[in-house]
C-alpha atoms as a PDB file:
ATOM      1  CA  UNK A   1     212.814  60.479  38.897  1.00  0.00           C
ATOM      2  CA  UNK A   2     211.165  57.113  38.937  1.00  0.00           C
ATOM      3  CA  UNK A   3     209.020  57.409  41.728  1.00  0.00           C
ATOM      4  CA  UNK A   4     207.828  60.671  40.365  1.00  0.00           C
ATOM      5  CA  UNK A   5     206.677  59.808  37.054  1.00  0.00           C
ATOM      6  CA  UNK A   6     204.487  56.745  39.392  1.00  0.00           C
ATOM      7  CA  UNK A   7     203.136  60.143  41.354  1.00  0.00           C
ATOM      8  CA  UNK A   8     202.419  61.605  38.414  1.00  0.00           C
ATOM      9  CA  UNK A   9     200.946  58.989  36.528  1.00  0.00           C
ATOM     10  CA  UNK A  10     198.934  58.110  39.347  1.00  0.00           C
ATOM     11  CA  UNK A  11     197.390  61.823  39.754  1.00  0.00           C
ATOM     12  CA  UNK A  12     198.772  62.219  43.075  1.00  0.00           C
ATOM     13  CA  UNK A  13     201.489  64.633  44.925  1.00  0.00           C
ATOM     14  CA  UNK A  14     203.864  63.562  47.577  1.00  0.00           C
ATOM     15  CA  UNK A  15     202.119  65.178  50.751  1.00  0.00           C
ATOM     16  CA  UNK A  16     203.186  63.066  53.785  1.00  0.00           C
ATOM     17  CA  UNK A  17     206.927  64.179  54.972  1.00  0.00           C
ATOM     18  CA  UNK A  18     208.202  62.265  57.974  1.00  0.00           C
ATOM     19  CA  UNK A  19     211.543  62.890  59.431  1.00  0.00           C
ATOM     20  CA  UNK A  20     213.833  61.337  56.375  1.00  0.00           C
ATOM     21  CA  UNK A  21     211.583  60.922  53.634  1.00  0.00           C
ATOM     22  CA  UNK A  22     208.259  62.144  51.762  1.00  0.00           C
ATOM     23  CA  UNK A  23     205.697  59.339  50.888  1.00  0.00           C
ATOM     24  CA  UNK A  24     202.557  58.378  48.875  1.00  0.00           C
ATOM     25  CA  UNK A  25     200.083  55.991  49.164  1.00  0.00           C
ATOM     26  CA  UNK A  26     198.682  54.566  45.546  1.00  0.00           C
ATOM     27  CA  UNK A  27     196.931  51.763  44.477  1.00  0.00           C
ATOM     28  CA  UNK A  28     199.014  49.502  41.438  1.00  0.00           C
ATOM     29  CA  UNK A  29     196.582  47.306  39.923  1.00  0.00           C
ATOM     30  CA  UNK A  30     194.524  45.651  42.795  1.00  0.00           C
ATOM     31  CA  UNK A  31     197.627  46.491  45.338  1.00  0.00           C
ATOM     32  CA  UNK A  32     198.307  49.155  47.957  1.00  0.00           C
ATOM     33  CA  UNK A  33     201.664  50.224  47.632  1.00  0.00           C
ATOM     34  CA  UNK A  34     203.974  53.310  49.263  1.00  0.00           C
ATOM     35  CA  UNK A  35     206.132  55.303  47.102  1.00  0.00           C
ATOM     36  CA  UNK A  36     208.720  57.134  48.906  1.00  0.00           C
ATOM     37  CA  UNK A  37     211.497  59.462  48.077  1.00  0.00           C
ATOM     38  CA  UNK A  38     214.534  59.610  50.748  1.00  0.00           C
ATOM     39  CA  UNK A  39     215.167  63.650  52.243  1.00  0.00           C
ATOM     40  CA  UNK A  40     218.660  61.906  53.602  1.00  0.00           C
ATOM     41  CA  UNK A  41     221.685  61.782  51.497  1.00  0.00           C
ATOM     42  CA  UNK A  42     222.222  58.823  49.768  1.00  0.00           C
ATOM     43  CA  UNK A  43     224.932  57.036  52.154  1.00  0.00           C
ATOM     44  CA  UNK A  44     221.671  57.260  54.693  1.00  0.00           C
ATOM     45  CA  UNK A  45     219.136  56.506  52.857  1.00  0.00           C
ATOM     46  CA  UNK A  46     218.794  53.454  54.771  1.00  0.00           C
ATOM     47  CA  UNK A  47     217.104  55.421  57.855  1.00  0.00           C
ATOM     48  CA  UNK A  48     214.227  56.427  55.560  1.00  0.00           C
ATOM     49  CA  UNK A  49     213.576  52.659  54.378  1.00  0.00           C
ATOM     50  CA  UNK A  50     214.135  51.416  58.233  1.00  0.00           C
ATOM     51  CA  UNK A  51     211.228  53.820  59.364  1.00  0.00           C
ATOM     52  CA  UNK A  52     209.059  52.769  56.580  1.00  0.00           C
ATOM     53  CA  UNK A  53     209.681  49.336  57.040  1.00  0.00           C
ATOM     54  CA  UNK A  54     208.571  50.041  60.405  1.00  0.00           C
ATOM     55  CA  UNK A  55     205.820  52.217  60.316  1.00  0.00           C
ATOM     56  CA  UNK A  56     204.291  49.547  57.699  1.00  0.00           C
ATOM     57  CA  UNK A  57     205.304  46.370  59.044  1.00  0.00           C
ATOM     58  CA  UNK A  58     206.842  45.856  55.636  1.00  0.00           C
ATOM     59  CA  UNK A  59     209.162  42.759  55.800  1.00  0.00           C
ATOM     60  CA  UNK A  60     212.318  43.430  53.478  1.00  0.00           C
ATOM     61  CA  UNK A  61     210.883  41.457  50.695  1.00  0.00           C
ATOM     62  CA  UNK A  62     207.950  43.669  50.328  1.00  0.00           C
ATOM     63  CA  UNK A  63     210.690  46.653  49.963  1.00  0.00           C
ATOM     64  CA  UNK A  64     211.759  47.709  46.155  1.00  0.00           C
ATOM     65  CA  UNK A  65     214.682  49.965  46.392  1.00  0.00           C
ATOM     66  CA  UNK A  66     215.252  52.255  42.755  1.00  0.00           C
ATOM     67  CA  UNK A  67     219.051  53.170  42.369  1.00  0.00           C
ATOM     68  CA  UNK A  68     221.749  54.476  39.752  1.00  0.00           C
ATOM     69  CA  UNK A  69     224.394  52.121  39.115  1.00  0.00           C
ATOM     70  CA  UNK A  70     227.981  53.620  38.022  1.00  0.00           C
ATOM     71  CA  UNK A  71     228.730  49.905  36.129  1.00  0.00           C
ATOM     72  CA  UNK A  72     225.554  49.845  33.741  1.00  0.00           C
ATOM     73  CA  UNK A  73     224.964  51.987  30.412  1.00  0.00           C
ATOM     74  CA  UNK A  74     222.441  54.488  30.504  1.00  0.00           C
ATOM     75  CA  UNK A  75     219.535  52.672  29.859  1.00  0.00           C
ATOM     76  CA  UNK A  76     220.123  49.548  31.383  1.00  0.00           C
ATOM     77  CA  UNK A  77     217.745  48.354  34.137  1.00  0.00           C
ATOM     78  CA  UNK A  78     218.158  45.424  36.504  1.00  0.00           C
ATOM     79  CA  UNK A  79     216.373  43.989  39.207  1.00  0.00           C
ATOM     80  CA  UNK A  80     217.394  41.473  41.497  1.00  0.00           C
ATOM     81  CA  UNK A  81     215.994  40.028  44.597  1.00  0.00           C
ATOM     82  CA  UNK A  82     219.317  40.065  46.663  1.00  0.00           C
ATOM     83  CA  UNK A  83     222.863  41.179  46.804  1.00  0.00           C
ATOM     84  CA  UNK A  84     225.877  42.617  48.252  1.00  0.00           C
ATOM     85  CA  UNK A  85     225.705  46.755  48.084  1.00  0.00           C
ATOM     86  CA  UNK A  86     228.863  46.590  45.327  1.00  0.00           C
ATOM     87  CA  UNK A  87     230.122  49.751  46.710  1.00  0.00           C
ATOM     88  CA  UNK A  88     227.227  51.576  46.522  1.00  0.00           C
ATOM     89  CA  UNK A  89     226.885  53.735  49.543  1.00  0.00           C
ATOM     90  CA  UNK A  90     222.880  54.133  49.083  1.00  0.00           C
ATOM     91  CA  UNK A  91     222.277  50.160  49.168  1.00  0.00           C
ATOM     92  CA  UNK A  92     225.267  49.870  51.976  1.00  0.00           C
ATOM     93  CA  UNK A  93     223.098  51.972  53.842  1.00  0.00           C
ATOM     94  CA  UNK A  94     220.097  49.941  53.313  1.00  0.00           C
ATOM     95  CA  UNK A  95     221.678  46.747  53.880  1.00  0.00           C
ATOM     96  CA  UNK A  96     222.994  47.919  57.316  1.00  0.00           C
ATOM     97  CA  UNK A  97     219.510  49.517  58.573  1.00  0.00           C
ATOM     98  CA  UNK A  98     217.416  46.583  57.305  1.00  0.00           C
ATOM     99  CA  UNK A  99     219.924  43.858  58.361  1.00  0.00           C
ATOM    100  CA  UNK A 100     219.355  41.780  54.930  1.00  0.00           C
ATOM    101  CA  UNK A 101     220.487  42.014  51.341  1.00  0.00           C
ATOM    102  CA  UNK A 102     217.006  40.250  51.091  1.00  0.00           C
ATOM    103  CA  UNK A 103     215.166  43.130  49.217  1.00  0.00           C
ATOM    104  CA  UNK A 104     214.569  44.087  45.892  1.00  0.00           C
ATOM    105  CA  UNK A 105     216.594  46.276  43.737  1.00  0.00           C
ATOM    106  CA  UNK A 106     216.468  48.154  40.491  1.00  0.00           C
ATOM    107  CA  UNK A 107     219.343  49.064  39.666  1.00  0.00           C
ATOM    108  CA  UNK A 108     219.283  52.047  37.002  1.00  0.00           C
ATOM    109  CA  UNK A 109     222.168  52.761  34.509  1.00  0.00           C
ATOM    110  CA  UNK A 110     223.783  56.036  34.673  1.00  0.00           C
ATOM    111  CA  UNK A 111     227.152  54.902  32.951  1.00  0.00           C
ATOM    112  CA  UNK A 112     230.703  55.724  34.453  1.00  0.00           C
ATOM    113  CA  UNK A 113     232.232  59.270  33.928  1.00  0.00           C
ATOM    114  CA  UNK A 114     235.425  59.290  31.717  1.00  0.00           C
ATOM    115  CA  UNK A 115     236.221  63.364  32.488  1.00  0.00           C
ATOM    116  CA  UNK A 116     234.361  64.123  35.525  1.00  0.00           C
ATOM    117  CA  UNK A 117     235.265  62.844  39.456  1.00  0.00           C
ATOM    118  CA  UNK A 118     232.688  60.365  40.215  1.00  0.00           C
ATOM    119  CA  UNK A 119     230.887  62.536  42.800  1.00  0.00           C
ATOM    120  CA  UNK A 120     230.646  65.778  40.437  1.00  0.00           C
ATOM    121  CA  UNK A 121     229.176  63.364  37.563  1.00  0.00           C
ATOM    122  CA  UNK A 122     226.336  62.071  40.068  1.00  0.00           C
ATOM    123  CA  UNK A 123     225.178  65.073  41.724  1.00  0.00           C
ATOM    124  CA  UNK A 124     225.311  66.962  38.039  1.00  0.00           C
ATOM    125  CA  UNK A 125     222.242  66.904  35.529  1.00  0.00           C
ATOM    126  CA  UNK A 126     222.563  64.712  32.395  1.00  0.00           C
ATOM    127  CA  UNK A 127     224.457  66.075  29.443  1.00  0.00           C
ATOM    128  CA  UNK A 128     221.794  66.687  26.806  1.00  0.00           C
ATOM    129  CA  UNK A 129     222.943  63.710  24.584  1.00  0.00           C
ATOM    130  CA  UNK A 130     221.690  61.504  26.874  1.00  0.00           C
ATOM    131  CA  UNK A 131     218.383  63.151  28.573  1.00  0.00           C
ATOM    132  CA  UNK A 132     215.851  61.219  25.671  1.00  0.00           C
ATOM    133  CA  UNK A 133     217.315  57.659  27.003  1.00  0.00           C
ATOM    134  CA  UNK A 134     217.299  58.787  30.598  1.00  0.00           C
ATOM    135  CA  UNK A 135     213.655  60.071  29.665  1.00  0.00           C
ATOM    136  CA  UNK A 136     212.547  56.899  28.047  1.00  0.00           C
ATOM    137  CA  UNK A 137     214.458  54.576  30.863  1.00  0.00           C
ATOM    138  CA  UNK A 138     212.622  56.392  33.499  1.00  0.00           C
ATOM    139  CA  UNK A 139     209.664  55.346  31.876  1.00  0.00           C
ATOM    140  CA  UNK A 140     210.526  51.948  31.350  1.00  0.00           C
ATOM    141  CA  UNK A 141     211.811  51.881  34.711  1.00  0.00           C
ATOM    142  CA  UNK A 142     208.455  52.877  36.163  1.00  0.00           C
ATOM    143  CA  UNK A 143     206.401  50.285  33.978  1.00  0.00           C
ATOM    144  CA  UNK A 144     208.875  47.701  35.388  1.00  0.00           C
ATOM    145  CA  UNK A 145     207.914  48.957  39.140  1.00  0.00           C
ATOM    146  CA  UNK A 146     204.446  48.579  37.820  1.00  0.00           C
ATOM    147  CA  UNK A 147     204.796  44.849  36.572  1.00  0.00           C
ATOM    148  CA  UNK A 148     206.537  43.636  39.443  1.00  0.00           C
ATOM    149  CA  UNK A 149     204.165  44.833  41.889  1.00  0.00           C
ATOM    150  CA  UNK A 150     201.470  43.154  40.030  1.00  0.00           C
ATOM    151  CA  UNK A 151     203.683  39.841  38.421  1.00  0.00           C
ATOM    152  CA  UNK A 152     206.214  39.677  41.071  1.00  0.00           C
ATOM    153  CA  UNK A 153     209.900  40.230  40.997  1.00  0.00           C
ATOM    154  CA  UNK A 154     211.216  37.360  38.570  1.00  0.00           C
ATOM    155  CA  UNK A 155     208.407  37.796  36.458  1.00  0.00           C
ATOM    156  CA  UNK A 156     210.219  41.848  36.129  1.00  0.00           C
ATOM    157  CA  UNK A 157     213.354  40.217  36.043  1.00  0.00           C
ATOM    158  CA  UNK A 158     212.331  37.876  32.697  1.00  0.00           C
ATOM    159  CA  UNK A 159     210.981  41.071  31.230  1.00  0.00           C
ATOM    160  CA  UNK A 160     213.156  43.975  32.004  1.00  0.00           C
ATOM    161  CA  UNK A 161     216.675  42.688  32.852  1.00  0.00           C
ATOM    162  CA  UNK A 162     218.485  43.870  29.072  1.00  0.00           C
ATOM    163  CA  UNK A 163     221.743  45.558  28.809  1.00  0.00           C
ATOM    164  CA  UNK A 164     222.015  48.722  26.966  1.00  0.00           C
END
């Protein structure tokens, strides 16, 4: 949702498709930069970053990864430069292609379920009660994809790294 509000916003459709993702090339400030949306599922997502990577020469630090994350409120964003995948099959994926935890992450808040199984709560659409503060974290989320391609990651980090 992210990466589609940058397409948007930048007046451009994803046109590209390559074997395990669709892609865009914009321009962020004075930057070129590749927005990409995986066609995998998530637990092999990592083939879609591993062909970009490679079809770029991007180095993993150059790589910004947007997830959900179970163990944050809706409406809680963080971005790191590292880490361990915490269980999350998308970044486990990503880890193991790429070879590194050395890329960035933004982590997105989704909240845990308390009456649905995990895997029916993310594959379902948010309940209604929450869709304004997915809405405006999407576009928070995409201003802080914005500011850390032109500040740098800890500069997004200072700036964007609240709890809900």
């Amino acid at each position: 949702m992210v990466v589609d509000a940058l397409a948007r916003e930048s007046g451009c459709r994803f046109k590209r498709h390559h074997e395990h993702y669709w892609s865009l090339h914009i321009a962020i400030g004075k930057e070129k930069a590749i927005l990409a949306k995986p066609t995998t599922f998530m637990n092999r997502s990592g083939l879609a970053v591993f062909d970009l990577a490679g079809r770029y020469n991007l180095s993993p630090e150059q790589i910004l990864i947007i997830c959900d994350d179970l163990d944050l409120n809706i409406g809680s964003i963080r971005i790191r430069r590292q880490g361990s995948h915490g269980g999350h099959k998308g970044l486990k994926s990503l880890i193991d292609a790429l070879q590194t935890e050395s890329f960035i992450r933004m982590r997105l808040g989704i909240g845990r379920p308390v009456d649905l199984p995990v895997v029916d709560y993310v594959l379902s659409p948010f309940r209604r009660t929450d869709r304004a503060r997915v809405k405006d974290t999407i576009e928070t989320a995409a201003n802080a994809v914005l500011h850390c391609v032109k500040n740098g990651a800890d500069s997004a980090m200072n700036h964007f790294n609240k709890r809900q």
